[in-house]
C-alpha atoms as a PDB file:
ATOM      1  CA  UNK A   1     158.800   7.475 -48.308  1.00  0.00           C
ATOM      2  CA  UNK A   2     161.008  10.530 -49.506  1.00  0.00           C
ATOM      3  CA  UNK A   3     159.208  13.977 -49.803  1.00  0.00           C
ATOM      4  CA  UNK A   4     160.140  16.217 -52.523  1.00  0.00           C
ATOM      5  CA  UNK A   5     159.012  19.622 -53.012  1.00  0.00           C
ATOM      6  CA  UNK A   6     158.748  21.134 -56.851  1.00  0.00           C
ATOM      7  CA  UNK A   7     158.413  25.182 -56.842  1.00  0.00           C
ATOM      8  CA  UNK A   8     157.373  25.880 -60.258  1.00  0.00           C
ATOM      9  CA  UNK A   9     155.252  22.727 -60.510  1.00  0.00           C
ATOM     10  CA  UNK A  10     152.783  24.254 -62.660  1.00  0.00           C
ATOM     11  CA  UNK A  11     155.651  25.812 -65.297  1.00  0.00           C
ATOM     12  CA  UNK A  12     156.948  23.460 -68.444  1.00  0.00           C
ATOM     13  CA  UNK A  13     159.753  21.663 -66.653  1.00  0.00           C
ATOM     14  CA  UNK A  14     158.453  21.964 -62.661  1.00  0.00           C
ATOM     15  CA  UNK A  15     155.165  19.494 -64.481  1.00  0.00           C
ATOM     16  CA  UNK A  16     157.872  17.061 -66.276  1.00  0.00           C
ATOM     17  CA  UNK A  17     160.117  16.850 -62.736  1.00  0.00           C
ATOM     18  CA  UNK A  18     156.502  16.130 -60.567  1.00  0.00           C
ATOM     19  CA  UNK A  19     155.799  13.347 -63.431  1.00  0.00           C
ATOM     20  CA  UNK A  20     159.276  12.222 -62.687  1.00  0.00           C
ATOM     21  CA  UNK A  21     159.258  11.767 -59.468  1.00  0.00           C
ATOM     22  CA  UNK A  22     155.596  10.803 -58.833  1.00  0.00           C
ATOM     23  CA  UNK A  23     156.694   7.321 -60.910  1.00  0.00           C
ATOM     24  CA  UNK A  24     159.866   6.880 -58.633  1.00  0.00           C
ATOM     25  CA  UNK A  25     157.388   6.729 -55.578  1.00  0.00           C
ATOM     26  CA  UNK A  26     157.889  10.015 -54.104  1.00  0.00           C
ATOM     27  CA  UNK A  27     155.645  11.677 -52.294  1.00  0.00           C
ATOM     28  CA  UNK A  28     155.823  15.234 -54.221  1.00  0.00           C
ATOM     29  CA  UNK A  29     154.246  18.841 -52.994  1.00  0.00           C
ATOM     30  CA  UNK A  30     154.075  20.205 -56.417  1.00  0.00           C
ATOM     31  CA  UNK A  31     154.408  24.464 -55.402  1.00  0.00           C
ATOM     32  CA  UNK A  32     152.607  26.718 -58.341  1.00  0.00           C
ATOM     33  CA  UNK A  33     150.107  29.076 -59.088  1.00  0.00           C
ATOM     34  CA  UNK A  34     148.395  27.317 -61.733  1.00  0.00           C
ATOM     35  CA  UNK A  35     145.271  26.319 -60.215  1.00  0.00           C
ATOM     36  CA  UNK A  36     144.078  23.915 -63.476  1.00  0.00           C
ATOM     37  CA  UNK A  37     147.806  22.687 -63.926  1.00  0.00           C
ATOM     38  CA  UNK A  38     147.719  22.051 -60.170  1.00  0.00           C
ATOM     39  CA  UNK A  39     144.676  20.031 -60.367  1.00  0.00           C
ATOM     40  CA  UNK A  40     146.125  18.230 -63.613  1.00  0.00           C
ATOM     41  CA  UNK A  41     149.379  17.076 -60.999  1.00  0.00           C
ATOM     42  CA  UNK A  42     146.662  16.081 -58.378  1.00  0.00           C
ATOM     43  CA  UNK A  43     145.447  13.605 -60.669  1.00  0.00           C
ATOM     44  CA  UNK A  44     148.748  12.108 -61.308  1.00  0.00           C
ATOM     45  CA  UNK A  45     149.357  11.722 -57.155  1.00  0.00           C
ATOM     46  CA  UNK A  46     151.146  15.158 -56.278  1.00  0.00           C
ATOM     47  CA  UNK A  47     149.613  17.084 -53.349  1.00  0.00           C
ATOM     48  CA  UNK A  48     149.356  20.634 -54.609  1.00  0.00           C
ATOM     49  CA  UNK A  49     150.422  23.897 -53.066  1.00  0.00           C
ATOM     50  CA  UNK A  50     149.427  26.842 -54.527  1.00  0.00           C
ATOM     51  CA  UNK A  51     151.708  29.970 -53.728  1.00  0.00           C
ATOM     52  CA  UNK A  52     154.463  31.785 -55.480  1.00  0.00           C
ATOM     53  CA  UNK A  53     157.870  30.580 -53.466  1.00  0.00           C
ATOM     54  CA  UNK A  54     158.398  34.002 -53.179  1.00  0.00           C
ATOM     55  CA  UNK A  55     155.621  34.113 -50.069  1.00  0.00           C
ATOM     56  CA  UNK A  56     157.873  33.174 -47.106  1.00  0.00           C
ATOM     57  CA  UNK A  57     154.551  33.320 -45.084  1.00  0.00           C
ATOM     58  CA  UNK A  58     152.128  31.226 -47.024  1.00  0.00           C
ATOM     59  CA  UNK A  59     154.709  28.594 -48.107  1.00  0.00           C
ATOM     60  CA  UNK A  60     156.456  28.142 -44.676  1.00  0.00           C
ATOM     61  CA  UNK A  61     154.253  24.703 -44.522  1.00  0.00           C
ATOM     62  CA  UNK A  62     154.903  23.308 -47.541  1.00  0.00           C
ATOM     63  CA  UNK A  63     158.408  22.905 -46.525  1.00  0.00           C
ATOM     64  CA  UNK A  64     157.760  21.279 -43.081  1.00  0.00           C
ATOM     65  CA  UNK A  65     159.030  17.920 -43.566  1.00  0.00           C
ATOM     66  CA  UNK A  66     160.437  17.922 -46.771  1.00  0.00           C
ATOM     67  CA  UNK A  67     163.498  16.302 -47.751  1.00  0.00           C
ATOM     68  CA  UNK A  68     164.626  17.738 -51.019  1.00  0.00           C
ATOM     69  CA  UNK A  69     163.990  21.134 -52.438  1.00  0.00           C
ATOM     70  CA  UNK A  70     163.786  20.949 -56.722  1.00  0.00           C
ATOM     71  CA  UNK A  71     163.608  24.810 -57.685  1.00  0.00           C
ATOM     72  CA  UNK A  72     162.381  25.199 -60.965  1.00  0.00           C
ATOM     73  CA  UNK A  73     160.528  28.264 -60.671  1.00  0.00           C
ATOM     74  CA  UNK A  74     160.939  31.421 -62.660  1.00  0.00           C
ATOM     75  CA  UNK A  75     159.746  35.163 -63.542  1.00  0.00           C
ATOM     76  CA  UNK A  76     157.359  34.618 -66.310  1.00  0.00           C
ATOM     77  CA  UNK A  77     155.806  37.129 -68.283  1.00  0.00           C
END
């Protein structure tokens, strides 16, 4: 099984592209801050990472063994 990583899972379109590829039978690491929106993805079958992608320290993991990279992360306000 493919592994695809979502930064920005927790944002508008980072939720739609977990949905996405949940149903195609991907594993997904769905990358937010969100904790509820996280937990919301959990349900549907994505493992959650919470982090900002910006933390080359605390995300360094999620990306261990990951074979596509879906950036859809942004500054919000």
């Amino acid at each position: 099984m493919k592994t695809v990583l979502v930064t920005g899972a927790t944002g508008f379109l980072g939720k739609y592209l977990v949905k996405i590829f949940v149903k195609e039978g991907y594993k997904v690491r769905a990358l937010g801050r969100n904790e509820k929106a996280g937990k919301e993805l959990e349900k549907l079958g994505a493992e959650f990472c919470k982090g900002d992608f910006t933390d080359k320290l605390l995300c360094e993991r999620y990306f261990e063994n990951v074979n596509y990279v879906i950036h859809a992360g942004a500054l919000s306000t």
